[in-house]
N, C-alpha and C. Protein backbone atom coordinates (compact mmCIF):
# COMPACT_ATOMS: atom_id res chain seq x y z
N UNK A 1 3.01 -5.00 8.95
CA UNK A 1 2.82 -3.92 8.00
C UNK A 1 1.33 -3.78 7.71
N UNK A 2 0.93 -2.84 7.54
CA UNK A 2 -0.50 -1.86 6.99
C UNK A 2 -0.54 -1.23 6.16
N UNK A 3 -1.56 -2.16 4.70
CA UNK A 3 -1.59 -0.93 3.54
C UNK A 3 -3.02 -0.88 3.18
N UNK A 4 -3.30 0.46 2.93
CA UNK A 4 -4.60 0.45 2.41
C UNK A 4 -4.49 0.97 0.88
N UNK A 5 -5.10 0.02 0.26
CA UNK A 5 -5.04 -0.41 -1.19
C UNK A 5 -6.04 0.13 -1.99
N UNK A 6 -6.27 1.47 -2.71
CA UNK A 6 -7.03 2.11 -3.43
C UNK A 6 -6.90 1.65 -4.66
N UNK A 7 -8.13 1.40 -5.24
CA UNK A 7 -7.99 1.05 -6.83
C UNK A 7 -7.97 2.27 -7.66
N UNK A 8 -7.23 2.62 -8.82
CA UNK A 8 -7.63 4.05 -8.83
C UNK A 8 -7.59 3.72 -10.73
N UNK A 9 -7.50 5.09 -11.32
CA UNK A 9 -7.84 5.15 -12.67
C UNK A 9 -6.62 6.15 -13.36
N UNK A 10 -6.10 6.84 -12.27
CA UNK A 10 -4.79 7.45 -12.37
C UNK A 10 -4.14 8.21 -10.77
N UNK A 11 -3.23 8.36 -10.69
CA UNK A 11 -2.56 8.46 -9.77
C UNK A 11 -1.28 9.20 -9.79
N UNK A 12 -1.39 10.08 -9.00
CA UNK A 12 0.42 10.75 -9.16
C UNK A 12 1.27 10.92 -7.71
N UNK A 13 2.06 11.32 -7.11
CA UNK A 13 2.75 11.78 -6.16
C UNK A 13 3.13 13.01 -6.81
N UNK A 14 3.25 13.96 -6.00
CA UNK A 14 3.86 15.51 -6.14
C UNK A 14 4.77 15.75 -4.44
N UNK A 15 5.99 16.68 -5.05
CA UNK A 15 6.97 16.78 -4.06
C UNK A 15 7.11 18.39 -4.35
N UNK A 16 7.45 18.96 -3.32
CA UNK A 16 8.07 20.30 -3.49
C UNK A 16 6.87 21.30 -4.53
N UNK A 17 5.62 20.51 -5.39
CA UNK A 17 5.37 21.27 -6.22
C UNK A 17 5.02 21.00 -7.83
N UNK A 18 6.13 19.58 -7.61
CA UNK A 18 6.31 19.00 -9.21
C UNK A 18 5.86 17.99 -8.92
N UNK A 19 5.51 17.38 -10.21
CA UNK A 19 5.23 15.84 -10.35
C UNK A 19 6.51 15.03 -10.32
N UNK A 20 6.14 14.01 -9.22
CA UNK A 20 7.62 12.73 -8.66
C UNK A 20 7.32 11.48 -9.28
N UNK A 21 5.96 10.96 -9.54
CA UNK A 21 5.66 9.99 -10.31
C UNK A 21 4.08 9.99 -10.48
N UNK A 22 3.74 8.96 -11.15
CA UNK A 22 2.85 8.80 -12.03
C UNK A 22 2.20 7.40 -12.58
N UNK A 23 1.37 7.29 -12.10
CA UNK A 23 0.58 5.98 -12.90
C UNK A 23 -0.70 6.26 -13.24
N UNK A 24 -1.37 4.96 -14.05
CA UNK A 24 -2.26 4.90 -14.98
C UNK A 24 -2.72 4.19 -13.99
N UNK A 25 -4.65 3.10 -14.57
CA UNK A 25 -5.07 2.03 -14.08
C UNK A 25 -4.20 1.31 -12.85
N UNK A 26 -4.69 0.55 -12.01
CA UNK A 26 -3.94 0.00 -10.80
C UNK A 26 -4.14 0.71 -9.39
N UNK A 27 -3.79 0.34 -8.51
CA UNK A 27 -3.74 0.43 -7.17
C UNK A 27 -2.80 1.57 -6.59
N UNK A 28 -3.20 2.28 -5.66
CA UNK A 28 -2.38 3.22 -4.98
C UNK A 28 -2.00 2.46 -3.50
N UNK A 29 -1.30 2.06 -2.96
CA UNK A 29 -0.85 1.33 -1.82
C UNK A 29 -0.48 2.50 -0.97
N UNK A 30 -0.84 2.81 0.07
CA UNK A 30 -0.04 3.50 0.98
C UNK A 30 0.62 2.51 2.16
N UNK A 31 1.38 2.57 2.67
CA UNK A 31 1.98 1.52 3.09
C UNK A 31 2.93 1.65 4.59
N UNK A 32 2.93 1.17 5.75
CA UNK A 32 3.20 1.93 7.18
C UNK A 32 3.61 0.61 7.61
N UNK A 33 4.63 0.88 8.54
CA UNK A 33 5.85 -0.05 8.91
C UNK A 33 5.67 -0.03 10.52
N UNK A 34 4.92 -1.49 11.03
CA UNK A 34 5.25 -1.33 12.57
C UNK A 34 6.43 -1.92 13.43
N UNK A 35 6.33 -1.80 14.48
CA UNK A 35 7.74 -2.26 15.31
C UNK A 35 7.80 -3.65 15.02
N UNK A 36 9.04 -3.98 14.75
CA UNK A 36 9.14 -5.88 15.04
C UNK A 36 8.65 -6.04 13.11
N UNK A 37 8.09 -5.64 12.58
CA UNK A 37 7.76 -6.25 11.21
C UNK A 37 9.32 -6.65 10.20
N UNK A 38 8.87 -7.61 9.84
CA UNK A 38 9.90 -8.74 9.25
C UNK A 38 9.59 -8.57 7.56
N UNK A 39 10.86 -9.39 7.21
CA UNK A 39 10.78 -9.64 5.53
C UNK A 39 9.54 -10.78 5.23
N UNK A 40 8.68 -11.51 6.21
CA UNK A 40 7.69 -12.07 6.02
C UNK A 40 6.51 -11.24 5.79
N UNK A 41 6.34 -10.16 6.53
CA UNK A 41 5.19 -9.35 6.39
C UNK A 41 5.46 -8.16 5.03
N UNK A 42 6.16 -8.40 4.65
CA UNK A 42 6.69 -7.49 3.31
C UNK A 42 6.46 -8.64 2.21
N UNK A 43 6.86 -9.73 2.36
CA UNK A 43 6.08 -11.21 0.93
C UNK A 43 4.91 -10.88 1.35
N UNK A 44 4.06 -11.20 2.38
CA UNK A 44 2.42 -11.59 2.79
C UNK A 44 2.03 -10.46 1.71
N UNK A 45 2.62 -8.79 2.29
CA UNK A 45 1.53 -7.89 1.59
C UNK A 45 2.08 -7.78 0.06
N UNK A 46 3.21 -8.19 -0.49
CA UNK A 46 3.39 -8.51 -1.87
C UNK A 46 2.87 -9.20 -2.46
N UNK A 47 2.15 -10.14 -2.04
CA UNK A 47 2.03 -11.64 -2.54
C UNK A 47 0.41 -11.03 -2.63
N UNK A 48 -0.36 -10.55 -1.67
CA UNK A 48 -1.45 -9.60 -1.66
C UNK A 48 -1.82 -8.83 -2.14
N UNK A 49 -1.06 -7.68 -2.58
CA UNK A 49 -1.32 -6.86 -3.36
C UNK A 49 -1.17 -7.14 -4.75
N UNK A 50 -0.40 -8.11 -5.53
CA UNK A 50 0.00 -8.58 -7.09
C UNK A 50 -1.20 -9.03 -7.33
N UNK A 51 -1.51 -9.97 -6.34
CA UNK A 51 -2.70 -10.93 -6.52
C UNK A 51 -4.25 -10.72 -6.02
N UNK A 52 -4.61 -9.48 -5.73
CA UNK A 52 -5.53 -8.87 -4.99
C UNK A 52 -6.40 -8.67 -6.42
N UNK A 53 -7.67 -9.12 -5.77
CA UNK A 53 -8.70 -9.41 -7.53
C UNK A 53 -9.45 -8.01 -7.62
N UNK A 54 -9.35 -6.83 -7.42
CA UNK A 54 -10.49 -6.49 -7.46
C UNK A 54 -10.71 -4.97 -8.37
N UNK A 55 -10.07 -5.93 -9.75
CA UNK A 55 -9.95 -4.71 -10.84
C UNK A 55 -11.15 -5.66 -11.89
N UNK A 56 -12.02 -5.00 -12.73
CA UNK A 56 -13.27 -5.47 -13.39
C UNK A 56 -12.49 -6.31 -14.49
N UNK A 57 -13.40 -7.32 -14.58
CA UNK A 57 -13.38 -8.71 -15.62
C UNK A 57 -14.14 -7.68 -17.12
N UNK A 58 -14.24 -8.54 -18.37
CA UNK A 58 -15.33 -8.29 -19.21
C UNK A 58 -16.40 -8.32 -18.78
N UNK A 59 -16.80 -8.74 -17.85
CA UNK A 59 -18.55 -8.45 -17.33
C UNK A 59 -18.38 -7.16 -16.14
N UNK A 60 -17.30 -7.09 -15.77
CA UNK A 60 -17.52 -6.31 -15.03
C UNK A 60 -17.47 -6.09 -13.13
N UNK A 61 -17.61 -7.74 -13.06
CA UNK A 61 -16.90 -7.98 -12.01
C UNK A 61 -15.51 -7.93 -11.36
N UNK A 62 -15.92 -7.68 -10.22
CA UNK A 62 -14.48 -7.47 -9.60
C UNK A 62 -13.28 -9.03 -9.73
N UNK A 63 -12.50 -9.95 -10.69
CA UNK A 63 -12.49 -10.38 -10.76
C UNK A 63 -10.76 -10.65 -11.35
N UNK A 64 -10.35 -9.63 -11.31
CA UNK A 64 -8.66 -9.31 -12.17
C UNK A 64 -7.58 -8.99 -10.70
N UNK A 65 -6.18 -9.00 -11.09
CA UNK A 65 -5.22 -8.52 -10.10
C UNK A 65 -5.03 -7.76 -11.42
N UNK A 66 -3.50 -6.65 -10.35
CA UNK A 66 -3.16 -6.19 -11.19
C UNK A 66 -2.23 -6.67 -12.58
N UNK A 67 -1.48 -8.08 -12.20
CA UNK A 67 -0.82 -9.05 -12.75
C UNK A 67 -2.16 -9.56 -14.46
N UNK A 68 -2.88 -9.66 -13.67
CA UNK A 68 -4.10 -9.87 -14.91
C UNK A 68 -4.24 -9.10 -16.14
N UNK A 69 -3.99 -7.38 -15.53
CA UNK A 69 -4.61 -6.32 -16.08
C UNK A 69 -3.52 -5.49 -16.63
N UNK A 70 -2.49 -5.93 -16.33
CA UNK A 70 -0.79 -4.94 -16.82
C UNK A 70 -1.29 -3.58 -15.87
N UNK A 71 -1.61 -3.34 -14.71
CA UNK A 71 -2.08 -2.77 -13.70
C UNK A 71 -0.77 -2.33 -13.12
N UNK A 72 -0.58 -0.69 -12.84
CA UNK A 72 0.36 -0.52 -11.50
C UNK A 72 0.23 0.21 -10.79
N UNK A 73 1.40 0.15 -9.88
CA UNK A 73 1.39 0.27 -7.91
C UNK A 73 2.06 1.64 -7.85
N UNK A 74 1.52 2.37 -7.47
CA UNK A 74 1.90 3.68 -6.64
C UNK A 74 2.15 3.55 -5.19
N UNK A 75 3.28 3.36 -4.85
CA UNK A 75 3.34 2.70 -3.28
C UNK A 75 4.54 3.95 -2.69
N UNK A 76 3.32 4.66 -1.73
CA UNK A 76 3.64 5.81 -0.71
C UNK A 76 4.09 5.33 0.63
N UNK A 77 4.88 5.40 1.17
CA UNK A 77 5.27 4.99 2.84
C UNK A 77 4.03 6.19 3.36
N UNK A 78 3.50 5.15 4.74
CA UNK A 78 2.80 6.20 5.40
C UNK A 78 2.64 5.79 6.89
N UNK A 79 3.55 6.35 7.86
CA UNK A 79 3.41 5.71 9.00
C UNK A 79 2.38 5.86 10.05
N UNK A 80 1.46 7.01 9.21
CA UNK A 80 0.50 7.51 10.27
C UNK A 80 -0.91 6.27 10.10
N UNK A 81 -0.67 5.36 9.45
CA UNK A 81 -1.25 3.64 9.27
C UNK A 81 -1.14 3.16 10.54
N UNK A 82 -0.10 3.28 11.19
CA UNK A 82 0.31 2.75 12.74
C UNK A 82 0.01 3.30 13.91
N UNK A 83 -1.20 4.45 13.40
CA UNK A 83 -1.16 5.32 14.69
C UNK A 83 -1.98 3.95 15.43
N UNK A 84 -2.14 4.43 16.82
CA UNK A 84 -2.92 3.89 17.88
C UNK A 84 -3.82 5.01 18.23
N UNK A 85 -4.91 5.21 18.37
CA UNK A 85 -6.38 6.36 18.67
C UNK A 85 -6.99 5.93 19.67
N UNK A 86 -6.53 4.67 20.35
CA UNK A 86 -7.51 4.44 21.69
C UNK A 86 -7.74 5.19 22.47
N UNK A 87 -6.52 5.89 23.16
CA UNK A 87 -6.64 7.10 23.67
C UNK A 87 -6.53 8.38 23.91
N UNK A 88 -7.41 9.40 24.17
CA UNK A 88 -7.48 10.61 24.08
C UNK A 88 -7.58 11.60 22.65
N UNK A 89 -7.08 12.21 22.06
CA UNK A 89 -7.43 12.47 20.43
C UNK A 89 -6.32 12.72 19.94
N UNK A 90 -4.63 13.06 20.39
CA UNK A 90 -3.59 13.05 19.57
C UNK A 90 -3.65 11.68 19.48
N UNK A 91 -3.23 10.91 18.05
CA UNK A 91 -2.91 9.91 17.91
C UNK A 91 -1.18 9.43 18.44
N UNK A 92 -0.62 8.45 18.56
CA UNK A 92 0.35 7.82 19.60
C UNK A 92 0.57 7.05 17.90
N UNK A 93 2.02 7.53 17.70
CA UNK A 93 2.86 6.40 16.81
C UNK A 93 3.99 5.63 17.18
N UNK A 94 3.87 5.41 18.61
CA UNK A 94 5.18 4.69 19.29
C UNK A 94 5.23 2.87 18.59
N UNK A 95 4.01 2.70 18.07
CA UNK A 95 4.14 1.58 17.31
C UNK A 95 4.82 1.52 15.84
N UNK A 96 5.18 2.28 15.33
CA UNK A 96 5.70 2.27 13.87
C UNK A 96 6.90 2.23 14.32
N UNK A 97 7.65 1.92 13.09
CA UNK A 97 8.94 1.44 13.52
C UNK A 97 10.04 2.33 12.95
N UNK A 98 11.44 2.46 13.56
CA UNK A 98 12.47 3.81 13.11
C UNK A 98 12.56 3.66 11.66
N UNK A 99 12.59 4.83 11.14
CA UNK A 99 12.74 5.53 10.13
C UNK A 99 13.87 4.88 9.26
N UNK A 100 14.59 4.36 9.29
CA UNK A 100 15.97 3.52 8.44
C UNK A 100 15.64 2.38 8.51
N UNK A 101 15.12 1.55 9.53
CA UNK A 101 14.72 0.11 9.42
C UNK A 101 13.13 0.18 8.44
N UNK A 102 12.12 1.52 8.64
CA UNK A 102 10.85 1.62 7.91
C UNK A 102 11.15 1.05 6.44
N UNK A 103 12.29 2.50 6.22
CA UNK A 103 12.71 2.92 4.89
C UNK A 103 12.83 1.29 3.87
N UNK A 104 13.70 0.93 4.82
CA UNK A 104 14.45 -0.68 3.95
C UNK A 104 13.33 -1.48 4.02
N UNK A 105 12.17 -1.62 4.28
CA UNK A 105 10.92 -2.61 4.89
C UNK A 105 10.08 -1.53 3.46
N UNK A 106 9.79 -0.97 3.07
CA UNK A 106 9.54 -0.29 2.18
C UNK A 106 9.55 -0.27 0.97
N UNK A 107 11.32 0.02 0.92
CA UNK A 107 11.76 -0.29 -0.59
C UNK A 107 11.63 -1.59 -0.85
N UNK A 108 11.98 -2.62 0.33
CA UNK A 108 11.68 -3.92 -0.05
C UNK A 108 10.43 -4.41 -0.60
N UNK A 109 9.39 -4.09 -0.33
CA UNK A 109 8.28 -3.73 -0.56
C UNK A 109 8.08 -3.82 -2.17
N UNK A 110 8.13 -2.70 -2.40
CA UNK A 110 8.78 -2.25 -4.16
C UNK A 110 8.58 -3.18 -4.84
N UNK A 111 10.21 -3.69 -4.34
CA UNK A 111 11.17 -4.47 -5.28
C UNK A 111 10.35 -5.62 -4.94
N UNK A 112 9.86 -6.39 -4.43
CA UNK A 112 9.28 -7.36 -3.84
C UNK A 112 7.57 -7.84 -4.95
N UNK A 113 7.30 -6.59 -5.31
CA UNK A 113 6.16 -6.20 -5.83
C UNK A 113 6.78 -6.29 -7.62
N UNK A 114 7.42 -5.76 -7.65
CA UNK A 114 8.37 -5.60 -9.21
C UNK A 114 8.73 -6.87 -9.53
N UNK A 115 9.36 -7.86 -8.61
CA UNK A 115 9.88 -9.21 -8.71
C UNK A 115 8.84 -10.29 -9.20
N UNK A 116 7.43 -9.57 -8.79
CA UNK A 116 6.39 -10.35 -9.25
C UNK A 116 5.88 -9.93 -10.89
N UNK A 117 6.48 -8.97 -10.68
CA UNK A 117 5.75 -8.42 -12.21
C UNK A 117 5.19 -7.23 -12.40
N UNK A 118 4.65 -6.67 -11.20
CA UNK A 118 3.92 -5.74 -11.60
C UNK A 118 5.32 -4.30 -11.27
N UNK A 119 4.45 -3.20 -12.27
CA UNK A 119 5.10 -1.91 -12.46
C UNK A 119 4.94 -0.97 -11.12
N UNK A 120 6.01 -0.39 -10.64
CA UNK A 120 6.09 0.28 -9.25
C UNK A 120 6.44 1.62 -9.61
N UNK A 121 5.70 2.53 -8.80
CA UNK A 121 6.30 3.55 -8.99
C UNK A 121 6.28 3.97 -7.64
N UNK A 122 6.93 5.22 -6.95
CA UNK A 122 7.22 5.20 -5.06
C UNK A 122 7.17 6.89 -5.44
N UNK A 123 6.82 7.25 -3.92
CA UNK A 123 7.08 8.55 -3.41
C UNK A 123 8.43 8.79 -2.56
N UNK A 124 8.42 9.59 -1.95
CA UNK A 124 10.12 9.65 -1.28
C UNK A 124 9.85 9.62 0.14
N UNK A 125 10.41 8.55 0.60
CA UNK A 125 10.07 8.35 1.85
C UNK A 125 10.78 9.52 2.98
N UNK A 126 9.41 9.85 4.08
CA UNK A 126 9.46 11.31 4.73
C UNK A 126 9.45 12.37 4.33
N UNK A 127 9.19 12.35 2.91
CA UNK A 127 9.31 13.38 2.48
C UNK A 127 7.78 14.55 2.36
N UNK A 128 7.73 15.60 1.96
CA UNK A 128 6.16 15.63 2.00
C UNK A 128 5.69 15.92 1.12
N UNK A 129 4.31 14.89 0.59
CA UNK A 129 3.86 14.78 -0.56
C UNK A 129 2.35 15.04 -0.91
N UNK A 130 2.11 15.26 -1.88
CA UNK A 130 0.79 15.53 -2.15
C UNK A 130 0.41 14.09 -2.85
N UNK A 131 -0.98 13.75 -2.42
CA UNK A 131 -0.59 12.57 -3.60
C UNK A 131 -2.24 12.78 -3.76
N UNK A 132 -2.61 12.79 -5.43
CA UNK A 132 -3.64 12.78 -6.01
C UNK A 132 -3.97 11.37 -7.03
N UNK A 133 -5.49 11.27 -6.87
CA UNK A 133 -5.61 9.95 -7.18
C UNK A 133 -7.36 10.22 -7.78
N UNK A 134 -7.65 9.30 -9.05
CA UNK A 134 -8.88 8.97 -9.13
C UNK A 134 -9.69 7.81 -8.70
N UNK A 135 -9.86 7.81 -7.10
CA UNK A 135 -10.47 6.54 -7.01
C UNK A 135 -11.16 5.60 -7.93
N UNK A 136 -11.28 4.63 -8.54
CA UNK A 136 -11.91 3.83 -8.95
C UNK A 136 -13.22 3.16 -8.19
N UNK A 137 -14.54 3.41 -8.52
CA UNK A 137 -15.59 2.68 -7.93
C UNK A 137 -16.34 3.11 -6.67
N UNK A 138 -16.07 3.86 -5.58
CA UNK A 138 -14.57 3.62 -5.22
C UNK A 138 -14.28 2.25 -4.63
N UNK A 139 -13.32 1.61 -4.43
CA UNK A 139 -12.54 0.26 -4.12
C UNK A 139 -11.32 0.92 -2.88
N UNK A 140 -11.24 0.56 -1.80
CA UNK A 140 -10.45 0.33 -1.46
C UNK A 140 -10.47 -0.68 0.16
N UNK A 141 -9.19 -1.36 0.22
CA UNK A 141 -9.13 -2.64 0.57
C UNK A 141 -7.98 -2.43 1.79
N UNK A 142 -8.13 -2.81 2.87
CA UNK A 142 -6.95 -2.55 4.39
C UNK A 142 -6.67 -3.56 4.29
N UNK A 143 -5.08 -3.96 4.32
CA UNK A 143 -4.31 -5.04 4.57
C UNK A 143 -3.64 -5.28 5.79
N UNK A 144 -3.68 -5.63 6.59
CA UNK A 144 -2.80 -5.81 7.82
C UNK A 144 -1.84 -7.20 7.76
N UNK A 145 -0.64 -7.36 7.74
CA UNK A 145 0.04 -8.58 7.83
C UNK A 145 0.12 -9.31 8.94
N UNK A 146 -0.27 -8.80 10.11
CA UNK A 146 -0.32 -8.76 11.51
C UNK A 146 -1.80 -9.75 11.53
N UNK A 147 -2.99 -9.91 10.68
CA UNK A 147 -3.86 -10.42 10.35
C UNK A 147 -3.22 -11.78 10.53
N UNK A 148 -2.28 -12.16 9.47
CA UNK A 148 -2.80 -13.43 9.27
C UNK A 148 -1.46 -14.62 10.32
N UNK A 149 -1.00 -13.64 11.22
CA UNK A 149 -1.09 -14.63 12.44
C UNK A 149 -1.70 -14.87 13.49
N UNK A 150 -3.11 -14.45 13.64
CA UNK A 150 -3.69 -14.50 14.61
C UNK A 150 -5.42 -14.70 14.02
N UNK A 151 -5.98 -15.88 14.03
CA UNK A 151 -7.06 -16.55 12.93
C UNK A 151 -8.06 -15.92 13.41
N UNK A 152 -8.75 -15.48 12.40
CA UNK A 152 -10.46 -14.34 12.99
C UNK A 152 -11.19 -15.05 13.71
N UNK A 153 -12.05 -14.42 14.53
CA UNK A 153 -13.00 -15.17 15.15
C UNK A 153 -14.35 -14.99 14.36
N UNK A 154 -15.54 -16.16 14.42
CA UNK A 154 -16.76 -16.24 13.32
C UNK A 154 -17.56 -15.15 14.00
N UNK A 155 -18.03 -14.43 13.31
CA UNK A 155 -19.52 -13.50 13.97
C UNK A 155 -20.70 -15.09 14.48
């Protein structure tokens, strides 16, 4: 799984026109499901995103999760996270994974995120959305779960 993690200052999803949800302070997650991804890579980026520091302390440092801060998650499915661009200029999403197995890798997601504490709010998966946001700082942070089985190499 692949999320890129915006810190924001408010945040909404819009569907059809109307407002679908809504948050305050906290993170906007967009969030994309590849082939083969497991209920392990759905804890990794839960366990990541609850605990991800990089909402301001009293001084001002980046130094809080959202768990710290009563902070919440706007978490959009977005499979175009999985494109592949190596070649030619349409992007290739044969790596993301079907749409009913995404969906459940998703909501799990959520609930996974909620179980820890923090407040969730979701867009409708496939559906098409507008989603407006006040970046914070700006801050934002790429998660890959796919990362942390395969150990970086040092510059």
């Amino acid at each position: 799984m692949r999320a890129v993690i915006q810190r924001v200052t408010r945040a909404a999803v819009h569907i059809g026109g109307l407002e679908h949800s809504a948050i305050g302070p906290g993170f906007v997650v967009l969030a994309g499901v590849a082939r083969g991804d497991q209920e392990a890579d759905v804890t990794y980026l839960a366990d990541k995103v609850a605990n991800l520091r990089v909402l301001a302390d009293d001084a001002g440092r980046m130094n809080r999760s959202v768990l710290d801060t009563g902070g919440e998650v706007l978490l959009v499915s977005q499979f175009t996270l999985i494109a592949d661009t190596r070649k030619g200029r349409r992007p290739s999403f044969i790596g993301a994974e079907a749409p009913d197995r995404a969906a459940r890798l998703i909501e799990d997601l959520g609930e996974a995120l909620i179980a820890r504490g923090v407040p969730v709010r979701t867009g409708i998966f496939q559906a098409e959305m507008k989603v407006e946001l006040v970046n914070d700082g700006p801050v934002t942070i790429v998660i890959d779960s796919h990362d942390r089985r395969t150990p970086r190499r040092q510059a």
